[in-house]
PDB file of N, CA and C in Angstrom:
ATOM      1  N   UNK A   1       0.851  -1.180   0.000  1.00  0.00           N
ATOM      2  CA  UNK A   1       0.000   0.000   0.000  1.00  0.00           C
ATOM      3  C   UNK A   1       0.893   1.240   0.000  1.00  0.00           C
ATOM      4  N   UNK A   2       0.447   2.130  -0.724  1.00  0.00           N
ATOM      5  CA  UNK A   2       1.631   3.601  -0.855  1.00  0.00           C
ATOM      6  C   UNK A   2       1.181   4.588   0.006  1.00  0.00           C
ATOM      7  N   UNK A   3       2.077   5.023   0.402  1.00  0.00           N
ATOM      8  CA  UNK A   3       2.215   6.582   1.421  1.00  0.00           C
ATOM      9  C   UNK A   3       1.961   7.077   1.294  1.00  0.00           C
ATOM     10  N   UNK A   4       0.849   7.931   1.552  1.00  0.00           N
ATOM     11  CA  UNK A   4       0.756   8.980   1.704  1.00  0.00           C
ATOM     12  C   UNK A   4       1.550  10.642   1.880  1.00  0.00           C
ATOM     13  N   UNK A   5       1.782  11.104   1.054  1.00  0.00           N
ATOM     14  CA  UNK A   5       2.761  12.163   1.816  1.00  0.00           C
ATOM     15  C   UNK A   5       2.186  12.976   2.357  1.00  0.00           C
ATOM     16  N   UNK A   6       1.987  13.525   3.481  1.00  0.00           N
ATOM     17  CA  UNK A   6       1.330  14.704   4.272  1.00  0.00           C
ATOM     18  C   UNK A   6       2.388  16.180   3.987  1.00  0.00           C
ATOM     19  N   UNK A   7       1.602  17.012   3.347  1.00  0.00           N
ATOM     20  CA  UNK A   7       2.042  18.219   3.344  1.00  0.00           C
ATOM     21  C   UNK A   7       1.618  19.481   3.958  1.00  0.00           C
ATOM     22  N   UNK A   8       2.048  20.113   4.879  1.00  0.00           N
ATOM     23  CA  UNK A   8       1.458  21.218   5.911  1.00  0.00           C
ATOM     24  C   UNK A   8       2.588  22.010   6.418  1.00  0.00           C
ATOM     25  N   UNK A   9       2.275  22.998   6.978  1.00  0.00           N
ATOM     26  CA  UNK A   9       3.409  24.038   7.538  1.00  0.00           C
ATOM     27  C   UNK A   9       4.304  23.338   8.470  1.00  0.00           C
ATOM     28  N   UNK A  10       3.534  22.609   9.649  1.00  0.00           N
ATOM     29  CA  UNK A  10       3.804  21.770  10.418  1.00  0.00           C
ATOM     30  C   UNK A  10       4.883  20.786  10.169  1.00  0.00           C
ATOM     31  N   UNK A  11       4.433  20.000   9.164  1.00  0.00           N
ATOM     32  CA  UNK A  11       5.400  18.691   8.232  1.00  0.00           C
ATOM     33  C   UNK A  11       6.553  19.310   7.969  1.00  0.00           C
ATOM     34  N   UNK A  12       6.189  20.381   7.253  1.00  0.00           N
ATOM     35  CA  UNK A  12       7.824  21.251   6.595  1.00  0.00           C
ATOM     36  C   UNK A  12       8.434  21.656   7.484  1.00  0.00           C
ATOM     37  N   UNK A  13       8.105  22.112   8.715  1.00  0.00           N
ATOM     38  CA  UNK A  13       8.819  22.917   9.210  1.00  0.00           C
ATOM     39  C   UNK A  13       9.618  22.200  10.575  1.00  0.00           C
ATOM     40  N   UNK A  14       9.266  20.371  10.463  1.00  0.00           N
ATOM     41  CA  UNK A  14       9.857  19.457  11.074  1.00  0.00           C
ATOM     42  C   UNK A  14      11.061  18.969  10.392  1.00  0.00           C
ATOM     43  N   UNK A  15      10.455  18.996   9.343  1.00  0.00           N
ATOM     44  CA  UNK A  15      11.415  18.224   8.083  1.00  0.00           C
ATOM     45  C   UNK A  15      12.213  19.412   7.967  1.00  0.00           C
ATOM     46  N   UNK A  16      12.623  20.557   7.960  1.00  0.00           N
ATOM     47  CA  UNK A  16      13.390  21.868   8.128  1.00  0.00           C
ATOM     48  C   UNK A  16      14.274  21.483   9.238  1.00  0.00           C
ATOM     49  N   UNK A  17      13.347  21.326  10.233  1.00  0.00           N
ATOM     50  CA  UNK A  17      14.246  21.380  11.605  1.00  0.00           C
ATOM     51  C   UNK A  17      15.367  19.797  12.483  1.00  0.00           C
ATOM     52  N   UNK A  18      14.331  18.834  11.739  1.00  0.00           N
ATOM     53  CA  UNK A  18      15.085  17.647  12.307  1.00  0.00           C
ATOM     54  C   UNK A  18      14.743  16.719  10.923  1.00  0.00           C
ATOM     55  N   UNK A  19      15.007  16.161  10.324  1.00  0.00           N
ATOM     56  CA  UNK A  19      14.716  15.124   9.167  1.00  0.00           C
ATOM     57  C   UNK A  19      14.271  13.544  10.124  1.00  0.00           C
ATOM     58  N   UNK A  20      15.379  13.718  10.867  1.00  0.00           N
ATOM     59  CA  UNK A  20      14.728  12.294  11.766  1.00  0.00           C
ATOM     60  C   UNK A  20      13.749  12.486  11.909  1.00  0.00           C
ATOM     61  N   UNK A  21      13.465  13.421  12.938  1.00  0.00           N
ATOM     62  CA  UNK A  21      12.193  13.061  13.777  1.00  0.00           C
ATOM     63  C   UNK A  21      10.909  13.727  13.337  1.00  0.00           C
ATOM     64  N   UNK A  22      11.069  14.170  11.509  1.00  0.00           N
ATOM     65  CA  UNK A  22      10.155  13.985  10.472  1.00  0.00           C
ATOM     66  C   UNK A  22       9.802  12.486  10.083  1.00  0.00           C
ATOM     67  N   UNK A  23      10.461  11.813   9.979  1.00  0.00           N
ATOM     68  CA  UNK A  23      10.542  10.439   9.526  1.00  0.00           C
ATOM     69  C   UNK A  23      10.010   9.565  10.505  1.00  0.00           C
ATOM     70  N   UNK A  24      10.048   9.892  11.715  1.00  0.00           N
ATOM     71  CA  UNK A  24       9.306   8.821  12.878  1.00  0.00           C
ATOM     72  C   UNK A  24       7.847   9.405  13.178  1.00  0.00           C
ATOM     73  N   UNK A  25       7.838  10.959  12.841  1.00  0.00           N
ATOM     74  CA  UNK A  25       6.387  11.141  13.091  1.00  0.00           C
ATOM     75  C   UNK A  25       5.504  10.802  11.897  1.00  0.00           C
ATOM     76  N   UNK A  26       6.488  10.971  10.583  1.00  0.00           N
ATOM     77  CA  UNK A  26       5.102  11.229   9.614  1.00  0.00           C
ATOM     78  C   UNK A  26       5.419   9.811   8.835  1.00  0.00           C
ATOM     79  N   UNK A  27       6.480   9.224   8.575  1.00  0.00           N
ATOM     80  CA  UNK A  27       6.551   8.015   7.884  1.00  0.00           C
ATOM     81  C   UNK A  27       6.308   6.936   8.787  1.00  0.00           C
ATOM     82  N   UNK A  28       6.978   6.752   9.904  1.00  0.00           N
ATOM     83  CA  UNK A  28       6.924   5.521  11.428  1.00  0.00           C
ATOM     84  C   UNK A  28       5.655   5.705  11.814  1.00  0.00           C
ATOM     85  N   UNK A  29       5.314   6.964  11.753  1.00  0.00           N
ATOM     86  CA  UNK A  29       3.686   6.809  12.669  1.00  0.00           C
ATOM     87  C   UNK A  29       3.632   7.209  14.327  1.00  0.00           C
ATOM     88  N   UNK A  30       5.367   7.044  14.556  1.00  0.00           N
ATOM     89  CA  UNK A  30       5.363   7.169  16.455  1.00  0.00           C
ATOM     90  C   UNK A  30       4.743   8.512  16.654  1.00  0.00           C
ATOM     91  N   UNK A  31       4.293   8.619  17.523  1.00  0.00           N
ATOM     92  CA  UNK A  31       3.538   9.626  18.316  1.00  0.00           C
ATOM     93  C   UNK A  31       4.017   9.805  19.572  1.00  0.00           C
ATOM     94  N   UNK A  32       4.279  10.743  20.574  1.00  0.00           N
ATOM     95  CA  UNK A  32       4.680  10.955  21.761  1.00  0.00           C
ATOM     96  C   UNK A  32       3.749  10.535  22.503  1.00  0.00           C
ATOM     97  N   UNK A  33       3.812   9.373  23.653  1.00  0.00           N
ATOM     98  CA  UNK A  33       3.399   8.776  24.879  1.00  0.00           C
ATOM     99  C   UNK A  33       2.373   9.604  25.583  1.00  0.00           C
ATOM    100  N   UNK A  34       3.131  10.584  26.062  1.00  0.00           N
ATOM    101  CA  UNK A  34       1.925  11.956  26.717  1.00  0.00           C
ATOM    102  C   UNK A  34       1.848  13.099  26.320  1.00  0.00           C
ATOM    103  N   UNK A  35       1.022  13.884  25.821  1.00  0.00           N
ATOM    104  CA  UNK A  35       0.802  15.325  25.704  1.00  0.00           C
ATOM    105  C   UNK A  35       1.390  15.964  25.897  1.00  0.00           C
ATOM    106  N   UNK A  36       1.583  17.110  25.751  1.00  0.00           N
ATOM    107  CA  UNK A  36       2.227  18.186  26.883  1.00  0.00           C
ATOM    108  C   UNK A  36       0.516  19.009  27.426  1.00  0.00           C
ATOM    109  N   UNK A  37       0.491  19.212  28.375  1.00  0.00           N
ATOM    110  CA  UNK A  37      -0.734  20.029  29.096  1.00  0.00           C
ATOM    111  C   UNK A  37      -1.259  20.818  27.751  1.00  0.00           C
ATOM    112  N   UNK A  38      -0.270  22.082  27.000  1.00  0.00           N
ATOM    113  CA  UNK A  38      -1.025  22.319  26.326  1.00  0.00           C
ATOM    114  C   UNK A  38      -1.742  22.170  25.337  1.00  0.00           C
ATOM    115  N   UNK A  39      -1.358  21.160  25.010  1.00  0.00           N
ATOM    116  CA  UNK A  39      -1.793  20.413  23.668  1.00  0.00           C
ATOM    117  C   UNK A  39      -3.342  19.506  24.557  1.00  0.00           C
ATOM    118  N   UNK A  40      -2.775  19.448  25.435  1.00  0.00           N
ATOM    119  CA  UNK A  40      -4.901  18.730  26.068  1.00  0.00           C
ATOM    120  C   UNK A  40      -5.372  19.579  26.171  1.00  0.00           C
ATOM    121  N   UNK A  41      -5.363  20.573  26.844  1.00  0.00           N
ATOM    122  CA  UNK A  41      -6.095  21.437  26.710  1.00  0.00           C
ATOM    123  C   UNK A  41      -6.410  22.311  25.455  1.00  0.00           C
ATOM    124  N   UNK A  42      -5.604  22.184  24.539  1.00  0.00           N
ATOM    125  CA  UNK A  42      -6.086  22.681  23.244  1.00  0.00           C
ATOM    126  C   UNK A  42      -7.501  21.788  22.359  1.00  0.00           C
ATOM    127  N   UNK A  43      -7.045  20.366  23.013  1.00  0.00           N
ATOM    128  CA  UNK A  43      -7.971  19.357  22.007  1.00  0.00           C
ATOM    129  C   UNK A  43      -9.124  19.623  22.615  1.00  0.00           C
ATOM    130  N   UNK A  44      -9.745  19.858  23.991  1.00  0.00           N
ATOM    131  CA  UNK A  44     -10.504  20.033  25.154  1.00  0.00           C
ATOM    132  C   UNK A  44     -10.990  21.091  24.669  1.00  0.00           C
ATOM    133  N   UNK A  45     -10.389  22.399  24.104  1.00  0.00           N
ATOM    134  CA  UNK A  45     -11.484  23.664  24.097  1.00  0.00           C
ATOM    135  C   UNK A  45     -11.558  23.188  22.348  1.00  0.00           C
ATOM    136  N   UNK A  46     -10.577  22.431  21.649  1.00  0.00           N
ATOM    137  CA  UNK A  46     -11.291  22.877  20.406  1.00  0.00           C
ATOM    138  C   UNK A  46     -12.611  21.787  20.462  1.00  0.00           C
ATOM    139  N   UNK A  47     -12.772  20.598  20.828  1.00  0.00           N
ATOM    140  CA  UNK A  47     -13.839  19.748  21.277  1.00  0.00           C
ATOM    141  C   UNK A  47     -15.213  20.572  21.609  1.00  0.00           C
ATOM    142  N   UNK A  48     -14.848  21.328  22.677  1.00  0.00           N
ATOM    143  CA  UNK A  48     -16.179  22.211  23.520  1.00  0.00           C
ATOM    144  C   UNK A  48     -16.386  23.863  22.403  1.00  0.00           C
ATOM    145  N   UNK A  49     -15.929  24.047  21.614  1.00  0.00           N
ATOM    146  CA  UNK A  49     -15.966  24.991  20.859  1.00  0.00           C
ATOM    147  C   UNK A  49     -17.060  24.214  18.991  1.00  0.00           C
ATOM    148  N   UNK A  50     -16.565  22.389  19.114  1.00  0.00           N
ATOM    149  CA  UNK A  50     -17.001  22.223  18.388  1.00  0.00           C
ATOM    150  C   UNK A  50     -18.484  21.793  18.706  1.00  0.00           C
ATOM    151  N   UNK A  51     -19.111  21.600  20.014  1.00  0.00           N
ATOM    152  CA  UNK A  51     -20.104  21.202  20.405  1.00  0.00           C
ATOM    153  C   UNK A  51     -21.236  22.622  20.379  1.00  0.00           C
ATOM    154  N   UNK A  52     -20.252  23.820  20.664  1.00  0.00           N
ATOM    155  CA  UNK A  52     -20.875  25.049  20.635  1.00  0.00           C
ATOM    156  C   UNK A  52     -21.464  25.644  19.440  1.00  0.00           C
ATOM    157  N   UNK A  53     -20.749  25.127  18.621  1.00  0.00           N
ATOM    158  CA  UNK A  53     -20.886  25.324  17.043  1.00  0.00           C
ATOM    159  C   UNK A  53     -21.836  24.205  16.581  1.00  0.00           C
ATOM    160  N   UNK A  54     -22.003  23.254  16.894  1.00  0.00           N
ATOM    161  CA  UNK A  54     -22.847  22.222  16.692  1.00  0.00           C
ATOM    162  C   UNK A  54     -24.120  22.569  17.219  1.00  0.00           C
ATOM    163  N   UNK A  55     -24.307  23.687  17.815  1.00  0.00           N
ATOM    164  CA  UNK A  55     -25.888  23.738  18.740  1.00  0.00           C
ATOM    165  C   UNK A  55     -26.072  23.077  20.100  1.00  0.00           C
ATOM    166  N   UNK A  56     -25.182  22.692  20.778  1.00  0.00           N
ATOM    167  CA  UNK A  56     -24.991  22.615  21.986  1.00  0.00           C
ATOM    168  C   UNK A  56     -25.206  24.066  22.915  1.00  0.00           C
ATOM    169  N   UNK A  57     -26.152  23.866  23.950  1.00  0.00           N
ATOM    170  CA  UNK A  57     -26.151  24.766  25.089  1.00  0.00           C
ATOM    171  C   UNK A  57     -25.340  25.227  25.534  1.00  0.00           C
ATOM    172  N   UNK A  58     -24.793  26.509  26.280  1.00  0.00           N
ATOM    173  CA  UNK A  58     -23.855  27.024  26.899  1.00  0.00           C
ATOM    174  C   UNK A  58     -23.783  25.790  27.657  1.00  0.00           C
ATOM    175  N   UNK A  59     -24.756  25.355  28.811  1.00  0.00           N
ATOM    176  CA  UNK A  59     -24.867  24.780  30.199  1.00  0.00           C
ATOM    177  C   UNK A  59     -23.816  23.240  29.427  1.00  0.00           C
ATOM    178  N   UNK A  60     -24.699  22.878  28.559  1.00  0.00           N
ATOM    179  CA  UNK A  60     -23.741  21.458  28.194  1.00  0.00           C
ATOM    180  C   UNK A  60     -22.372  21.685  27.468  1.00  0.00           C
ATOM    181  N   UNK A  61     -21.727  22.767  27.134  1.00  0.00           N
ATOM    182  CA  UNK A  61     -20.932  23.103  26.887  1.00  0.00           C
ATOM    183  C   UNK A  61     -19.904  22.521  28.172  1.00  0.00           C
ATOM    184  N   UNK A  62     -20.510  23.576  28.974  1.00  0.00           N
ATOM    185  CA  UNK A  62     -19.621  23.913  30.465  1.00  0.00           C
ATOM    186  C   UNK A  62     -19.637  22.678  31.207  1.00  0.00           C
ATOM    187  N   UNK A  63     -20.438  22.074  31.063  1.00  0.00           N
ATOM    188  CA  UNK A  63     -20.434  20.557  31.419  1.00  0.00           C
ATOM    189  C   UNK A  63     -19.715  19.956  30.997  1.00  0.00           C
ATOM    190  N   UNK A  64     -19.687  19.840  29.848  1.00  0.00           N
ATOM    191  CA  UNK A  64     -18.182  18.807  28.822  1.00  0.00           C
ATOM    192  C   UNK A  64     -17.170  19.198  28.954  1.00  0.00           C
ATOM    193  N   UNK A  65     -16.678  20.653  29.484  1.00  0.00           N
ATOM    194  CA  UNK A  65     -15.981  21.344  29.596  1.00  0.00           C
ATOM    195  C   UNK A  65     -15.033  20.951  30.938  1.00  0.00           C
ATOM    196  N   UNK A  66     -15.832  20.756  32.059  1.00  0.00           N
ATOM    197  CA  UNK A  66     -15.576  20.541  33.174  1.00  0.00           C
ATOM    198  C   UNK A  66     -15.582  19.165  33.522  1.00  0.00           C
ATOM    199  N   UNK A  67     -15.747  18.424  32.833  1.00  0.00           N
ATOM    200  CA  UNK A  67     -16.223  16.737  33.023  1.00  0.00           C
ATOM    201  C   UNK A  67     -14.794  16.562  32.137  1.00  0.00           C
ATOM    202  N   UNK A  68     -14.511  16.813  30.835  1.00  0.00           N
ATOM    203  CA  UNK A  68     -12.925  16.752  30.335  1.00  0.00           C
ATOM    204  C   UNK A  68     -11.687  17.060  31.860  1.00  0.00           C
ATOM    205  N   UNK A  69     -11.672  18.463  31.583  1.00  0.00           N
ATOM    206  CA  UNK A  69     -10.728  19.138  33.204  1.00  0.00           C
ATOM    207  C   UNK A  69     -10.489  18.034  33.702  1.00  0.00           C
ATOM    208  N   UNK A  70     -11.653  17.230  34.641  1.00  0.00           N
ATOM    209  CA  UNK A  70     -11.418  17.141  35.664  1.00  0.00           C
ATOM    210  C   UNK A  70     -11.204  15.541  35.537  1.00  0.00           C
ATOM    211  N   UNK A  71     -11.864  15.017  34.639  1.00  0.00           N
ATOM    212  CA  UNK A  71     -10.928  13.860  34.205  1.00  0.00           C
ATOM    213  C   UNK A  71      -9.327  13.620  34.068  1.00  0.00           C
ATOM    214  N   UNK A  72      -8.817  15.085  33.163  1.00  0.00           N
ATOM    215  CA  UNK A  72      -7.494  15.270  32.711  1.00  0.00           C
ATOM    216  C   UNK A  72      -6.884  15.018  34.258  1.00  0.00           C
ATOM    217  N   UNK A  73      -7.496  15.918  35.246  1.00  0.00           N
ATOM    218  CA  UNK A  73      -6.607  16.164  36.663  1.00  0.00           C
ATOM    219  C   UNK A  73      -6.843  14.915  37.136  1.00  0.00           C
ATOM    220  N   UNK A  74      -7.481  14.089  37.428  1.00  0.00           N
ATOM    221  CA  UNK A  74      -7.965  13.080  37.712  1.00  0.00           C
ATOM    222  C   UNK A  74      -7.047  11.752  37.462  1.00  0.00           C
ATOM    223  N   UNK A  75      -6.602  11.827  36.209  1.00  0.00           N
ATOM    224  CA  UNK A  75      -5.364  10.891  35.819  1.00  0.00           C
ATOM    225  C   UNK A  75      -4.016  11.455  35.860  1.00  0.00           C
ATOM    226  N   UNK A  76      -3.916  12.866  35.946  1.00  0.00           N
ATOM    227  CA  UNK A  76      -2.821  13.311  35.944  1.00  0.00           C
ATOM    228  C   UNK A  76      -1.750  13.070  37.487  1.00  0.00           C
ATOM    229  N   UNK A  77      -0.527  13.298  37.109  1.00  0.00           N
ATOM    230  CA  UNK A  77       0.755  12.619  38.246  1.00  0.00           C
ATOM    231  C   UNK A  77       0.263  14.429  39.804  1.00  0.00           C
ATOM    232  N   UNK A  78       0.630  14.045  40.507  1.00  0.00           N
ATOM    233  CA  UNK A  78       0.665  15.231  41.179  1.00  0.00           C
ATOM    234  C   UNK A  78       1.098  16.485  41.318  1.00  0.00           C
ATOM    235  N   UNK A  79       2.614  16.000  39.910  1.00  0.00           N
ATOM    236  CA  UNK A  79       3.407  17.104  39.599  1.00  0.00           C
ATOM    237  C   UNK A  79       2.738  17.826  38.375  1.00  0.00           C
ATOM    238  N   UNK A  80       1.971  17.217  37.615  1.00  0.00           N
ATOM    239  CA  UNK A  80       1.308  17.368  36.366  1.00  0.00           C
ATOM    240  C   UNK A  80       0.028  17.965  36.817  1.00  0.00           C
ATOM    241  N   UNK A  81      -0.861  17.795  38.301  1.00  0.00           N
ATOM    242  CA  UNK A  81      -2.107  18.039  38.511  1.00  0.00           C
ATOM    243  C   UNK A  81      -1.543  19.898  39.242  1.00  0.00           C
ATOM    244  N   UNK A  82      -0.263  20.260  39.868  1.00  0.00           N
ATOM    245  CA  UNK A  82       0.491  21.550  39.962  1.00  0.00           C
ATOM    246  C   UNK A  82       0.210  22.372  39.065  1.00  0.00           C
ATOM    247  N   UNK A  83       0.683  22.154  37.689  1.00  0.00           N
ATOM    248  CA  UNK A  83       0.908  22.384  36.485  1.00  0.00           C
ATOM    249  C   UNK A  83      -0.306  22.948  36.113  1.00  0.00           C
TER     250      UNK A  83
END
């Protein structure tokens, strides 16, 4: 089956900066183990931004909103729940 090549600012500007670790994200597939905080919380508001846009209620908004959070803190290490 053939590859796909993914082309984006993102892609280029990995493949600019490291060629390896272009090649393990976009050809290998590896993905980093854990997040960094801001990247959950980015997926978290763009999620509750897409429910808002979907016709979702403020109230169930803030609900999904806060039911994500507190999950995130919930699994997070103690040094990570600081953070």
């Amino acid at each position: 089956m053939a590859q796909v090549l993914e082309v984006s600012h993102s892609s280029c500007s990995m493949a600019r900066s490291c060629q390896q670790k272009y090649k393990w994200h976009y050809i290998d597939g590896y993905r980093p183990i854990r997040k960094s905080n801001a990247l959950t919380l980015g997926a978290i508001l763009h999620d509750a931004f897409d429910l808002y846009y979907k016709g979702s209620s403020d109230q169930d908004v803030v609900s999904e909103l806060t039911l994500c959070l507190n999950d995130q803190i919930a699994n997070a290490s103690l040094t990570e729940q600081e953070e």
